[in-house]
N, C-alpha and C. Protein backbone atom coordinates (compact mmCIF):
# COMPACT_ATOMS: atom_id res chain seq x y z
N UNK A 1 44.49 25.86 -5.88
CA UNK A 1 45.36 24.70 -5.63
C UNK A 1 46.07 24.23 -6.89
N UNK A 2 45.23 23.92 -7.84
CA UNK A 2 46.23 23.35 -9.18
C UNK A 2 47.23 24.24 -10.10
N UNK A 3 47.87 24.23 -10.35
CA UNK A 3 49.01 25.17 -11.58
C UNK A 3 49.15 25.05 -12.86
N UNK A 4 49.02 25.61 -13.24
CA UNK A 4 48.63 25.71 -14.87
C UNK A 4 50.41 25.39 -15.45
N UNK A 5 50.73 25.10 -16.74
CA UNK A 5 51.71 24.74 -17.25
C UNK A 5 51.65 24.61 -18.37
N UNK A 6 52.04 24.72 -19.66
CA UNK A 6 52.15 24.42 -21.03
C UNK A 6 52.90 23.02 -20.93
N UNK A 7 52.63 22.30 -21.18
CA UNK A 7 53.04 20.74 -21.77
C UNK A 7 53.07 20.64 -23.44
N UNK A 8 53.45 21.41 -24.23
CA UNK A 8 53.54 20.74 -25.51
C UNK A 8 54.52 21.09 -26.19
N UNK A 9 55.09 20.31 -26.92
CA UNK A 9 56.35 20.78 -27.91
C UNK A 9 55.69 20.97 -29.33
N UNK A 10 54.50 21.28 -29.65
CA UNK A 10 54.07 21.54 -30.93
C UNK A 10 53.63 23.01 -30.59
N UNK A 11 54.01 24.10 -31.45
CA UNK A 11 54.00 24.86 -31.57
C UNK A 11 52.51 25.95 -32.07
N UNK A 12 51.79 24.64 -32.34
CA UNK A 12 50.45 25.21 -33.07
C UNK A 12 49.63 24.84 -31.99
N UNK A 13 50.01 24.34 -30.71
CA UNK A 13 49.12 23.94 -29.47
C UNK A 13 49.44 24.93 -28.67
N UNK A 14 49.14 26.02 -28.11
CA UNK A 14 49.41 26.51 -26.66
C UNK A 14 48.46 26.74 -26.00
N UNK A 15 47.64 25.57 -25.77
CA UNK A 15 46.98 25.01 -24.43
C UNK A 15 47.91 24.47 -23.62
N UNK A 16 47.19 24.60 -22.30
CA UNK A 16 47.83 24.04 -21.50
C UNK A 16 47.27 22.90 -20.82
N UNK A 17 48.11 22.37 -20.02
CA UNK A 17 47.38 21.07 -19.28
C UNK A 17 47.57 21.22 -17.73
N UNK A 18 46.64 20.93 -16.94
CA UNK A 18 46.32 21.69 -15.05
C UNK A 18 47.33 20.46 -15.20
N UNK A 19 48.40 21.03 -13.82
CA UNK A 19 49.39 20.28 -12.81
C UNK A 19 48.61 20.38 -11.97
N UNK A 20 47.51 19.25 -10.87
CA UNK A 20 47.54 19.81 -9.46
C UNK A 20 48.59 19.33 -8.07
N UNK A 21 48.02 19.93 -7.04
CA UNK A 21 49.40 19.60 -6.42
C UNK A 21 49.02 18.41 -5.60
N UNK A 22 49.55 16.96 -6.44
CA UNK A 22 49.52 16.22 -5.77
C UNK A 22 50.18 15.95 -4.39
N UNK A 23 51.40 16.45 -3.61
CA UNK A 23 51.18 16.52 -2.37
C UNK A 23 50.30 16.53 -1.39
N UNK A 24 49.34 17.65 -1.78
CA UNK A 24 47.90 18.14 -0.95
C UNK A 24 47.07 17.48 -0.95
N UNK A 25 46.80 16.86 -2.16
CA UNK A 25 45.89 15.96 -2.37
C UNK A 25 45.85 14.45 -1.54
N UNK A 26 47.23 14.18 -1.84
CA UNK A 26 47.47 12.54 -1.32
C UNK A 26 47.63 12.76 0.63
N UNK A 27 47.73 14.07 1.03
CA UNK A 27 47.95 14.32 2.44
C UNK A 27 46.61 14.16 2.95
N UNK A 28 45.85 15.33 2.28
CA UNK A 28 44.66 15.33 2.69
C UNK A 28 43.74 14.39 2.67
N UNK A 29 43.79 13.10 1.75
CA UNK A 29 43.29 11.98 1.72
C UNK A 29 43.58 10.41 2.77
N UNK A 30 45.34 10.86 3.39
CA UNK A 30 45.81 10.44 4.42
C UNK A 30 44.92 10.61 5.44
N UNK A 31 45.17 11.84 5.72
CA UNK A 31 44.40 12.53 7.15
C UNK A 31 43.20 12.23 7.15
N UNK A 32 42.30 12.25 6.35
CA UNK A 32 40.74 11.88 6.29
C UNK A 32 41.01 10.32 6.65
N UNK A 33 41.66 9.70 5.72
CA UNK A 33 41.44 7.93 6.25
C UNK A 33 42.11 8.14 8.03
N UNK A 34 43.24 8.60 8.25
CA UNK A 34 43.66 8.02 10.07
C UNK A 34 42.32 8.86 10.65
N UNK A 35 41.97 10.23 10.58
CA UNK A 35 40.58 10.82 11.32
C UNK A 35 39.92 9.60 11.64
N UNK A 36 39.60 8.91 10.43
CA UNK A 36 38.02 8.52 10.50
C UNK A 36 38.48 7.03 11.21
N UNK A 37 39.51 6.65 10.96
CA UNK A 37 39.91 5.45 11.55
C UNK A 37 40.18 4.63 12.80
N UNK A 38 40.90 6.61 13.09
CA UNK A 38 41.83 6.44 14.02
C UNK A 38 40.50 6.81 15.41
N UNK A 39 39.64 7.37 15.14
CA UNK A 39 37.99 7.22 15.93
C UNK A 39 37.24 6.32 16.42
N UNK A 40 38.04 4.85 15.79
CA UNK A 40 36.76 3.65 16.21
C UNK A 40 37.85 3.13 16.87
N UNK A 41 37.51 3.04 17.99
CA UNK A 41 37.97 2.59 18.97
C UNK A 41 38.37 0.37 19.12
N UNK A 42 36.83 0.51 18.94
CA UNK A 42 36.98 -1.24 18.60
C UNK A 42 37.47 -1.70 17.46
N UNK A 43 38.12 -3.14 17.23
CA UNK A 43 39.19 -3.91 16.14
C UNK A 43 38.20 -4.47 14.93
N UNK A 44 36.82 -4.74 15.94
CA UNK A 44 36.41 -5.02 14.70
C UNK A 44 35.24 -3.87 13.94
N UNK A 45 35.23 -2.58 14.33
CA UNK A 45 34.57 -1.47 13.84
C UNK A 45 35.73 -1.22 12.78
N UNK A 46 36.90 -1.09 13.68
CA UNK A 46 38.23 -0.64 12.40
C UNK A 46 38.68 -1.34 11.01
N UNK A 47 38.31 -3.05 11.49
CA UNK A 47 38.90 -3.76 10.48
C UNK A 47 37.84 -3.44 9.04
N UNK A 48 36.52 -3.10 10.19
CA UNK A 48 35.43 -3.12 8.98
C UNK A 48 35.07 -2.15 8.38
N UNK A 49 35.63 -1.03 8.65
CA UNK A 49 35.71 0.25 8.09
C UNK A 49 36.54 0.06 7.28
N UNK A 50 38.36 -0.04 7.80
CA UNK A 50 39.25 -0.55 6.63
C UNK A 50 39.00 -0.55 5.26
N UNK A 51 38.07 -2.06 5.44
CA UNK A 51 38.29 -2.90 4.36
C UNK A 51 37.62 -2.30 3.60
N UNK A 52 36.36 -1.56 3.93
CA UNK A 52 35.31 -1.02 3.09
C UNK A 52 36.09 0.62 2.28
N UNK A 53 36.89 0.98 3.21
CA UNK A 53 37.68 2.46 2.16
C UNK A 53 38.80 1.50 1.24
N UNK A 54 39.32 0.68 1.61
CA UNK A 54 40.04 -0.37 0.63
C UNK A 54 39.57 -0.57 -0.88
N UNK A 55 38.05 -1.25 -0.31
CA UNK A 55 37.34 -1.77 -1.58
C UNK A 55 36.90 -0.42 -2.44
N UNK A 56 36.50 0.89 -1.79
CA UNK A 56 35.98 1.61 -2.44
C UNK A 56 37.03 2.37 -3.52
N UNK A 57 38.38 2.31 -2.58
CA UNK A 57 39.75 2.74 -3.48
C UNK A 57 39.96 1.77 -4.22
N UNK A 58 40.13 0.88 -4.46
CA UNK A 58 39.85 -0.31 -5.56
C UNK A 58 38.81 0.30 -6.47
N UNK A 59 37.91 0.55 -6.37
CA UNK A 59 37.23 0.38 -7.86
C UNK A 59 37.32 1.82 -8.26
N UNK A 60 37.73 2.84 -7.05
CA UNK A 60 38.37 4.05 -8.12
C UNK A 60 39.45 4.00 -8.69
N UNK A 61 40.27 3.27 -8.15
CA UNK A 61 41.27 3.14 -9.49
C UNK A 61 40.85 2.12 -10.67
N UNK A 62 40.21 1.06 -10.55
CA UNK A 62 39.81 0.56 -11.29
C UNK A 62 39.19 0.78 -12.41
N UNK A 63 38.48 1.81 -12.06
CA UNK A 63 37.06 2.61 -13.09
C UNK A 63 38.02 3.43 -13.78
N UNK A 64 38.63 4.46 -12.97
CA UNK A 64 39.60 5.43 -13.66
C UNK A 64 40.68 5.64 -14.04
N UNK A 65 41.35 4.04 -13.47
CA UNK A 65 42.50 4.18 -13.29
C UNK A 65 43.36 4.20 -15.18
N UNK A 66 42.41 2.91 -15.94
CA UNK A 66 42.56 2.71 -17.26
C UNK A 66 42.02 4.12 -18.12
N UNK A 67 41.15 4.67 -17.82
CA UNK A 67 40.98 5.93 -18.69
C UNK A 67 42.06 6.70 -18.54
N UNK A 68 42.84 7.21 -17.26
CA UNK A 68 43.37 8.33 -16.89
C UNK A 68 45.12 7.31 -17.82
N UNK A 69 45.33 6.10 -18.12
CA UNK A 69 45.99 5.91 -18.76
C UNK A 69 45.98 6.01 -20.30
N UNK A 70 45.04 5.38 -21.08
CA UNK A 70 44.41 6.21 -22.06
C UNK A 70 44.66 7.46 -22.77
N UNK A 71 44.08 8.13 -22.04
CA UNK A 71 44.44 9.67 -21.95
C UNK A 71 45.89 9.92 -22.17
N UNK A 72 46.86 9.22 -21.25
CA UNK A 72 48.18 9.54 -21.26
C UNK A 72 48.95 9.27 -22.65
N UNK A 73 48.71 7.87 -22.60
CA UNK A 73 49.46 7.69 -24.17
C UNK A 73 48.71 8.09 -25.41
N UNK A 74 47.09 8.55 -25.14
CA UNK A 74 46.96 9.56 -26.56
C UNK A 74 47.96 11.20 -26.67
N UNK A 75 48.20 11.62 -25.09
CA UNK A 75 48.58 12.60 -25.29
C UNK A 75 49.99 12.55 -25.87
N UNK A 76 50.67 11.38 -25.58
CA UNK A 76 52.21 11.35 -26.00
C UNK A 76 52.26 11.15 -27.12
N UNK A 77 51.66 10.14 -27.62
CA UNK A 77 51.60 9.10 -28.77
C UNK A 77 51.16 9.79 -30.11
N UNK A 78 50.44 10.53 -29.75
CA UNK A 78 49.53 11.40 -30.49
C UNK A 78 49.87 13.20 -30.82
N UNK A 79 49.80 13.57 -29.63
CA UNK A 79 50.58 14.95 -29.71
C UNK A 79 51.77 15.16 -28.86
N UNK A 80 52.13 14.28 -28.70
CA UNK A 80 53.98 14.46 -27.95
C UNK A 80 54.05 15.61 -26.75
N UNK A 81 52.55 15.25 -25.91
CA UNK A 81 52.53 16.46 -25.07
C UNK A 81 53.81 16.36 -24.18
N UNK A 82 54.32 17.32 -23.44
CA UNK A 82 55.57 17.24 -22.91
C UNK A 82 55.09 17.45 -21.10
N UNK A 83 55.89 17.01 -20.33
CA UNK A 83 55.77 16.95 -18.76
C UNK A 83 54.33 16.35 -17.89
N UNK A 84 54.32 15.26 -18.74
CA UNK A 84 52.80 14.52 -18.01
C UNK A 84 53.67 13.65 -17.04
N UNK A 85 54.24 13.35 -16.41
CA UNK A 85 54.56 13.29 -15.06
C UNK A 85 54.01 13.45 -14.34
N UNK A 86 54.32 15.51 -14.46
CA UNK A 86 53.72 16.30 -13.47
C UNK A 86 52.57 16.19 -13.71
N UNK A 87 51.65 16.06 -14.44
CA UNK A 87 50.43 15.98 -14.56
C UNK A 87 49.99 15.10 -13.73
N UNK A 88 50.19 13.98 -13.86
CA UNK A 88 50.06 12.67 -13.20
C UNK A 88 50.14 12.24 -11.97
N UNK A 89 51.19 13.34 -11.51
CA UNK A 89 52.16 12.96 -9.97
C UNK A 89 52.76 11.87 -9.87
N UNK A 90 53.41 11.46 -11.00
CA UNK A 90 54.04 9.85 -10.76
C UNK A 90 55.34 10.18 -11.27
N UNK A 91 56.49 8.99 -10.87
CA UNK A 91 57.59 9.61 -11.55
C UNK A 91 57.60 9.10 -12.48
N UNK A 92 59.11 9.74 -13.49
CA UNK A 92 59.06 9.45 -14.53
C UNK A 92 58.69 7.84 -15.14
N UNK A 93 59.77 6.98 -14.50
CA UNK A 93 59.68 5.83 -14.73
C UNK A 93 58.38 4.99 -14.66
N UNK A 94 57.49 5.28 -13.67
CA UNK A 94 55.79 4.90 -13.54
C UNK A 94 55.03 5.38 -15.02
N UNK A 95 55.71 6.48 -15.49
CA UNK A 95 54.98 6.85 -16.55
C UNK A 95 55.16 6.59 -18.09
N UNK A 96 56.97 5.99 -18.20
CA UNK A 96 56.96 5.22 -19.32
C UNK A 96 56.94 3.98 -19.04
N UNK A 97 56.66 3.43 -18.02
CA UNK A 97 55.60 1.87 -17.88
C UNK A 97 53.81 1.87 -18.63
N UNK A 98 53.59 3.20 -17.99
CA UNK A 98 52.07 3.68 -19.02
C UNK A 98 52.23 3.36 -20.38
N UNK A 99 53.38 4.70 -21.04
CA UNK A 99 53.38 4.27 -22.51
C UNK A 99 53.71 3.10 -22.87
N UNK A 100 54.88 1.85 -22.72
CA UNK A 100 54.76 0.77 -23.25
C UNK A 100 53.94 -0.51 -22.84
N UNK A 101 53.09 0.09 -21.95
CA UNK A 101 51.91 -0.88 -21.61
C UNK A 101 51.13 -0.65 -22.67
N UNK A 102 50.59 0.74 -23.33
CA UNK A 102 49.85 1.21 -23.85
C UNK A 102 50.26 0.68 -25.59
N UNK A 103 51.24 0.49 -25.70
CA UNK A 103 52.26 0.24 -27.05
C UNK A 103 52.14 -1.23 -27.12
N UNK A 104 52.85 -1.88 -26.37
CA UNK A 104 53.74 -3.10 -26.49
C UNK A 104 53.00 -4.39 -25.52
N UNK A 105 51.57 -3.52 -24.67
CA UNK A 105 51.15 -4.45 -23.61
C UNK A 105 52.01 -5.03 -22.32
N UNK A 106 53.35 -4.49 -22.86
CA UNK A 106 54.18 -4.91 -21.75
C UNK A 106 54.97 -3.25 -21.53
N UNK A 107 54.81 -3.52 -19.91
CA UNK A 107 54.58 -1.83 -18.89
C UNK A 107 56.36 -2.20 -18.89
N UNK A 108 57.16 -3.34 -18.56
CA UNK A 108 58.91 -2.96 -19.00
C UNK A 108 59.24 -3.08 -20.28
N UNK A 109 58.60 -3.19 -21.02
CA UNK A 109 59.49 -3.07 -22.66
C UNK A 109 60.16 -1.87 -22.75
N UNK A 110 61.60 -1.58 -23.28
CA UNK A 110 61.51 -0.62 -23.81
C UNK A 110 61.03 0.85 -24.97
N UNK A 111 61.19 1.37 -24.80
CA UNK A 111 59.75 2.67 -25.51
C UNK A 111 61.15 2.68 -27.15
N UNK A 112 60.11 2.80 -28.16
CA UNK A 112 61.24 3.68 -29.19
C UNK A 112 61.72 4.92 -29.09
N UNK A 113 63.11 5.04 -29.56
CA UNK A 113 62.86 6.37 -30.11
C UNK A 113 62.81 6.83 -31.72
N UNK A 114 61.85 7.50 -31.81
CA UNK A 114 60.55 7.60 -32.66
C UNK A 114 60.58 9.07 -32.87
N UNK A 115 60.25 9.93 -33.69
CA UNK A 115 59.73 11.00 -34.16
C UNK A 115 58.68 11.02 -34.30
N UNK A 116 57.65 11.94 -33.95
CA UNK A 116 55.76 12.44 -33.97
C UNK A 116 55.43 11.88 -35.26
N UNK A 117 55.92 11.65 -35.92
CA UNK A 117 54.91 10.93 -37.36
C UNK A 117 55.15 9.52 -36.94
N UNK A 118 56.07 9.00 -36.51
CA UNK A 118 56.47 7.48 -36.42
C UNK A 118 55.57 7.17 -35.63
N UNK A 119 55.51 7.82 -34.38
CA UNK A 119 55.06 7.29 -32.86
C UNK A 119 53.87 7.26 -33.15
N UNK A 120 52.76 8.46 -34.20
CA UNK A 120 51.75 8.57 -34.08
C UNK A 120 51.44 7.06 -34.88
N UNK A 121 52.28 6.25 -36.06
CA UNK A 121 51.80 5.06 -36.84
C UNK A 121 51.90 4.05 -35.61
N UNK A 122 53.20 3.90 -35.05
CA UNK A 122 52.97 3.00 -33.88
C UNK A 122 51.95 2.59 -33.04
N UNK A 123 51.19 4.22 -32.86
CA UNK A 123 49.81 3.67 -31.73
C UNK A 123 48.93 3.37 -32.65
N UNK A 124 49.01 3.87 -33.82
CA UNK A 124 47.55 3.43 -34.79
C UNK A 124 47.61 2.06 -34.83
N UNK A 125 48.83 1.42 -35.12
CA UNK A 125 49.22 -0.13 -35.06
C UNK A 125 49.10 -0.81 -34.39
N UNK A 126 49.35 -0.23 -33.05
CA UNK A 126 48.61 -0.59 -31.61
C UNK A 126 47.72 -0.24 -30.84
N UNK A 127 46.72 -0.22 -31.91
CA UNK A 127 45.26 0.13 -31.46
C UNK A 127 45.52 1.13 -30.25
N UNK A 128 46.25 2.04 -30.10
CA UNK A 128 46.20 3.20 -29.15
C UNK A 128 45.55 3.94 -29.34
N UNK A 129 44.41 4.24 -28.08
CA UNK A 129 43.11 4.81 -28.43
C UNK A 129 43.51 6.87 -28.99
N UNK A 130 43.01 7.30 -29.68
CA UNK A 130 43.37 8.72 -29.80
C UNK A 130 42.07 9.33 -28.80
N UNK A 131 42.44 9.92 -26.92
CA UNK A 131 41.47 10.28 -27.18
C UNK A 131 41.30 12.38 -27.26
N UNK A 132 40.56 12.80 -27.87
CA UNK A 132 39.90 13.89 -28.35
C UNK A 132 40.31 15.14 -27.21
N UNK A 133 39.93 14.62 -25.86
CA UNK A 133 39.31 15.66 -24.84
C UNK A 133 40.76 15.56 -23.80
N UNK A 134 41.69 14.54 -24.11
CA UNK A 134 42.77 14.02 -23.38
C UNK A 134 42.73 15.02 -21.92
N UNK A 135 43.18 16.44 -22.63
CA UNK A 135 43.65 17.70 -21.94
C UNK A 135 42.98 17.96 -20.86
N UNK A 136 41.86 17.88 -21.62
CA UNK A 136 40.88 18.08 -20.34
C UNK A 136 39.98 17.01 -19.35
N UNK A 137 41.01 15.88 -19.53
CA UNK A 137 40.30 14.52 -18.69
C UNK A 137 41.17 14.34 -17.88
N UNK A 138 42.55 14.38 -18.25
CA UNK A 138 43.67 13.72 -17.35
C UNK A 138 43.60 14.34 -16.21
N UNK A 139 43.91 15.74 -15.92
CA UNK A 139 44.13 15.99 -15.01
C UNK A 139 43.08 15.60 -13.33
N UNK A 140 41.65 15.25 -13.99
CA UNK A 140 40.77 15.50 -13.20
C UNK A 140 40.98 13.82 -12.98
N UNK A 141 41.10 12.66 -13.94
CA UNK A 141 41.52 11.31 -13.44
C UNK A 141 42.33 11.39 -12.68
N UNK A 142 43.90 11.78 -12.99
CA UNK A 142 44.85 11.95 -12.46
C UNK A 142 44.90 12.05 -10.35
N UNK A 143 43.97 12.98 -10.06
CA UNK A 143 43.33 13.44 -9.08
C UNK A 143 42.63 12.33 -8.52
N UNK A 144 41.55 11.98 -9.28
CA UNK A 144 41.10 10.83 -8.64
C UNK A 144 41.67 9.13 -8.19
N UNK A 145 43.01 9.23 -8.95
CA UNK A 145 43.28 7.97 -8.91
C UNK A 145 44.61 8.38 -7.86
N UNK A 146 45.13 9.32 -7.41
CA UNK A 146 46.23 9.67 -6.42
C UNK A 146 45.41 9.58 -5.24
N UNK A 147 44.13 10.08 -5.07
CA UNK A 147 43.29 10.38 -3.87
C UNK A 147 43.19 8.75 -3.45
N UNK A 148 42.36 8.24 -4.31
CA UNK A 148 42.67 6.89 -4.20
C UNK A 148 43.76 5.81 -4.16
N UNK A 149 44.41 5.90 -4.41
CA UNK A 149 45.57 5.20 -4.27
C UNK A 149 46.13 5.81 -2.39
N UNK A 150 46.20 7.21 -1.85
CA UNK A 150 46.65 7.54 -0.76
C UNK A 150 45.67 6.95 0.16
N UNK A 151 44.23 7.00 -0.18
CA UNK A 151 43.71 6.37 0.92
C UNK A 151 43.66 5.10 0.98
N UNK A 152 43.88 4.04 0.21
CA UNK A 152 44.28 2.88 0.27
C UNK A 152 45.55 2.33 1.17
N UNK A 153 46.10 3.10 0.93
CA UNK A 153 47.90 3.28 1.60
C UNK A 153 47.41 3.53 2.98
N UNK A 154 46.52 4.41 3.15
CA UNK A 154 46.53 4.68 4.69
C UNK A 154 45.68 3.77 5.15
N UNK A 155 44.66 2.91 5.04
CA UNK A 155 43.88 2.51 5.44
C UNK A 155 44.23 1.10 5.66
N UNK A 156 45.52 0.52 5.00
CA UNK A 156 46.01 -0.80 4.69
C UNK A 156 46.41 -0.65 6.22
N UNK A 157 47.04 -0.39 7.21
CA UNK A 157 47.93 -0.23 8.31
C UNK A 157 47.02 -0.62 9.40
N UNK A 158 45.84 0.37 8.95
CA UNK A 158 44.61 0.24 10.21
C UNK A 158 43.90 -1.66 9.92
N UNK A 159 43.69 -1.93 8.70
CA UNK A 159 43.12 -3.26 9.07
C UNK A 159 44.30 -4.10 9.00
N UNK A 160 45.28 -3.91 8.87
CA UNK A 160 46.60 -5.19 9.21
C UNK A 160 46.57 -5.13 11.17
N UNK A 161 46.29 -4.12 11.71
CA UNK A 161 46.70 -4.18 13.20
C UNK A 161 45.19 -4.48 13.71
N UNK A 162 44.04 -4.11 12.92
CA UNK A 162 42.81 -4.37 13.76
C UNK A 162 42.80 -5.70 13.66
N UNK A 163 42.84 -6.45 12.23
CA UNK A 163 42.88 -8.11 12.43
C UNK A 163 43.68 -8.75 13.00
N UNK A 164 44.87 -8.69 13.71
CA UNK A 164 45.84 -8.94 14.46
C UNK A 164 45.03 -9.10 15.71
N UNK A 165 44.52 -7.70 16.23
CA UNK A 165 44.45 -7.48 17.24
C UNK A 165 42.86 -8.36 17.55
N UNK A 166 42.24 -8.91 16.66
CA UNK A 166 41.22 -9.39 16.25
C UNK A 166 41.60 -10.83 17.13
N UNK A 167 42.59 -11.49 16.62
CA UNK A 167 42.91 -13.06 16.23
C UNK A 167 43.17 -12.67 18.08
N UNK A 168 43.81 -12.10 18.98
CA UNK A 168 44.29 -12.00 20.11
C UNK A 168 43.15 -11.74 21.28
N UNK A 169 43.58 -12.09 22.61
CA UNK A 169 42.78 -11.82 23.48
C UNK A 169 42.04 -10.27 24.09
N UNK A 170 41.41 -9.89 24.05
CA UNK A 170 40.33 -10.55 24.60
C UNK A 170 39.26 -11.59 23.38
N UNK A 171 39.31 -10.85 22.32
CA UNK A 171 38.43 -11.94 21.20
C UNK A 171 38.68 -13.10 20.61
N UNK A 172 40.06 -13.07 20.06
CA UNK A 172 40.47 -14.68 19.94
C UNK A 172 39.50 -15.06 18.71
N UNK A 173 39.41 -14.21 17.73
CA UNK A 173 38.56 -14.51 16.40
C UNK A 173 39.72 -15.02 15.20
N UNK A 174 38.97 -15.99 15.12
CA UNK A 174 40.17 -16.85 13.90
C UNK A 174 39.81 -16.67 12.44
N UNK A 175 41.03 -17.10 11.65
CA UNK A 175 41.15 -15.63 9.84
C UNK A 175 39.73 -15.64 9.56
N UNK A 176 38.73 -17.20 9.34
CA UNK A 176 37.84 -17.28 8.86
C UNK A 176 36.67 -15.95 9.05
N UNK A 177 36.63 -16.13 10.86
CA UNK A 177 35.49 -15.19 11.01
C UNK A 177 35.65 -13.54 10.84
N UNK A 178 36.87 -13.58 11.02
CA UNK A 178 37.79 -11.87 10.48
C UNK A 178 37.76 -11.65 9.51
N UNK A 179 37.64 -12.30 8.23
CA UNK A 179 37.48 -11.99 7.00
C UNK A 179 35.27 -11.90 7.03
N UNK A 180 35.01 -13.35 7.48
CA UNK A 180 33.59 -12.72 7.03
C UNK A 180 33.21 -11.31 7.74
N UNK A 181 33.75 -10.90 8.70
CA UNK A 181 33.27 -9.49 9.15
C UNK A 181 33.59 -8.58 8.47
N UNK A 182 34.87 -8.22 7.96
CA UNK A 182 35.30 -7.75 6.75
C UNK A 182 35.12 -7.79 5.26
N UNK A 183 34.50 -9.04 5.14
CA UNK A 183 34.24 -9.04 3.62
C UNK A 183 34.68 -8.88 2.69
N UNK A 184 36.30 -10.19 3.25
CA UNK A 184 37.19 -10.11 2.51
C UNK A 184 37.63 -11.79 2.30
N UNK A 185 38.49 -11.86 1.77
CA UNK A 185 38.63 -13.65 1.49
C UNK A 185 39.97 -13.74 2.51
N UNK A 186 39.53 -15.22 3.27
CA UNK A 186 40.11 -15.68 4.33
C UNK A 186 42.06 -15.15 4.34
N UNK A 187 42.34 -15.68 3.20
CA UNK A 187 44.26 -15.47 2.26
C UNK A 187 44.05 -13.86 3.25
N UNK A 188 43.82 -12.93 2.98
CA UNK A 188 43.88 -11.56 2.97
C UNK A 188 44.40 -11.25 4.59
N UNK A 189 43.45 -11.76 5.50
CA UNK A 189 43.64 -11.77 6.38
C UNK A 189 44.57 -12.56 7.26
N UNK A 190 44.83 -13.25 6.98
CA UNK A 190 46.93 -14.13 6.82
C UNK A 190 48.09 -12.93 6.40
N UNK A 191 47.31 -12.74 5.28
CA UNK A 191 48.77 -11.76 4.61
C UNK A 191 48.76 -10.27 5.65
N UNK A 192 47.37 -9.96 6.08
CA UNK A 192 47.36 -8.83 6.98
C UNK A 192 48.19 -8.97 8.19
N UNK A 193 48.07 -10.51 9.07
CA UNK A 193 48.32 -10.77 10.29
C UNK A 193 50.29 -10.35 9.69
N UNK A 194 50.66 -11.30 9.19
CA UNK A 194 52.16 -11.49 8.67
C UNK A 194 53.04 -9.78 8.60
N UNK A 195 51.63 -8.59 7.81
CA UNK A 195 52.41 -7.70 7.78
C UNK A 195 52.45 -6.86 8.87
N UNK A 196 51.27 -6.97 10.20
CA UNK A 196 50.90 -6.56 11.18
C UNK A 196 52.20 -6.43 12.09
N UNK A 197 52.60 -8.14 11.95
CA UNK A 197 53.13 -9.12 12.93
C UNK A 197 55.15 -8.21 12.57
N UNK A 198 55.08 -8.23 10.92
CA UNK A 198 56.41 -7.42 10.60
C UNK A 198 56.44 -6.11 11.06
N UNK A 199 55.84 -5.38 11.38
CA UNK A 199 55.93 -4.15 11.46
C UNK A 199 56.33 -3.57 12.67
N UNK A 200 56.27 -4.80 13.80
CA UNK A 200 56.74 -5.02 15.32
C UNK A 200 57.72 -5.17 16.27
C-alpha cells in the first residue's frame, strides 16, 4: 500500500520518506465507522456509539496529532526535506499552517524566505524541536492522525441524526438526557440537533 519517494533536496541524504496512500486509508476508516454504525438500529445505541468513536478520534489526534507536527517542521526547518504534503496527505496550504505554527505560534503568519542555514537559526530561536528519527515517525503519525480524523468525519453525521431523532417521537428525550447518554456536554447536543435539522 504505501510508496516510497525521495523527499530531500540535500544531496548527502538519499533516504527516503514512505508516502502512504492516504485515499485508502481515510476510505477504509469511513466504511468501518457507517458498517459499524450503520448496524444499530436504535437512536440511542447510535448516538452512543457515535460519541464514543468521536472521543476516541479525539485523543488520537490529540496524542499524535502534535508529534506528527513536530516531526514536520524538524524535517523542513532542519533538513529542508522536500514533498511532505504527500507525506502527510494534507494540502499544501494545511502544511505551511504547520510550519508557521511551529515558527511564529501563529498557523497564518507568513513563512520566510530563508535559505537552510537561516531557517535552521530560526527554529533554534524558536525552540523548534530537532527531532532525530523525523523520517521514520512521520509517516506512521501521519497515518494515524488521517485514520482518525476520517472516522471522526464519518461518525459526526450518525450522532447529529441519532440525537435529533432522539429529541422526537416516539422518545421525546430532551438535550439534557441525550447528552448524559452520550457523555457529552448538554451545548453539543444543540449544535448536533441545528446541524441534523440543516442537512434536511
Amino acid at each position: 500500500m504505501p510508496r516510497k519517494g525521495t523527499y530531500s533536496n540535500t544531496k548527502a541524504s538519499g533516504s527516503t520518506i514512505e508516502v502512504s496512500d492516504f485515499a485508502t486509508i481515510r476510505q477504509e476508516a469511513k466504511e468501518s465507522v457507517e458498517s459499524e454504525l450503520g448496524k444499530l438500529a436504535r437512536p440511542d445505541d447510535r448516538v452512543a456509539r457515535a460519541a464514543e468513536i468521536i472521543r476516541q478520534a479525539d485523543v488520537e489526534i490529540a496524542t499524535d496529532g502534535p508529534d506528527r507536527e513536530k516531526a514536520t517542521a524538524s524535517l523542513w526547518f532542519y533538513e529542508q526535506a522536500m514533498g511532505l504534503p504527500k507525506v502527510l496527505g494534507i494540502y499544501p496550504t494545511a502544511y505551511r499552517e504547520i510550519l508557521s505554527k511551529a515558527l511564529y505560534g501563529d498557523p497564518k503568519k507568513k513563512l520566510p524566505s530563508a535559505g537552510p542555514e537561516e531557517l535552521k537559526k530560526l527554529a533554534e530561536a524558536a525552540n523548534v524541536p530537532h527531532v532525530p528519527d523525523a523520517r521514520e515517525k512521520l509517516p506512521k503519525l501521519a497515518r494515524i492522525v488521517a485514520a482518525a480524523q476520517a472516522r471522526r468525519h464519518a461518525a459526526v453525521p450518525f450522532m447529529q441524526d441519532a440525537a435529533l431523532a432522539l429529541s422526537q417521537e416516539p422518545y421525546g428525550w430532551d438535550a439534557a438526557r441525550i447528552a448524559e447518554h452520550a457523555d457529552v456536554q448538554k451545548a453539543i447536543i444543540y449544535q448536533h440537533w441545528r446541524a441534523a435539522k440543516n442537512r434536511r
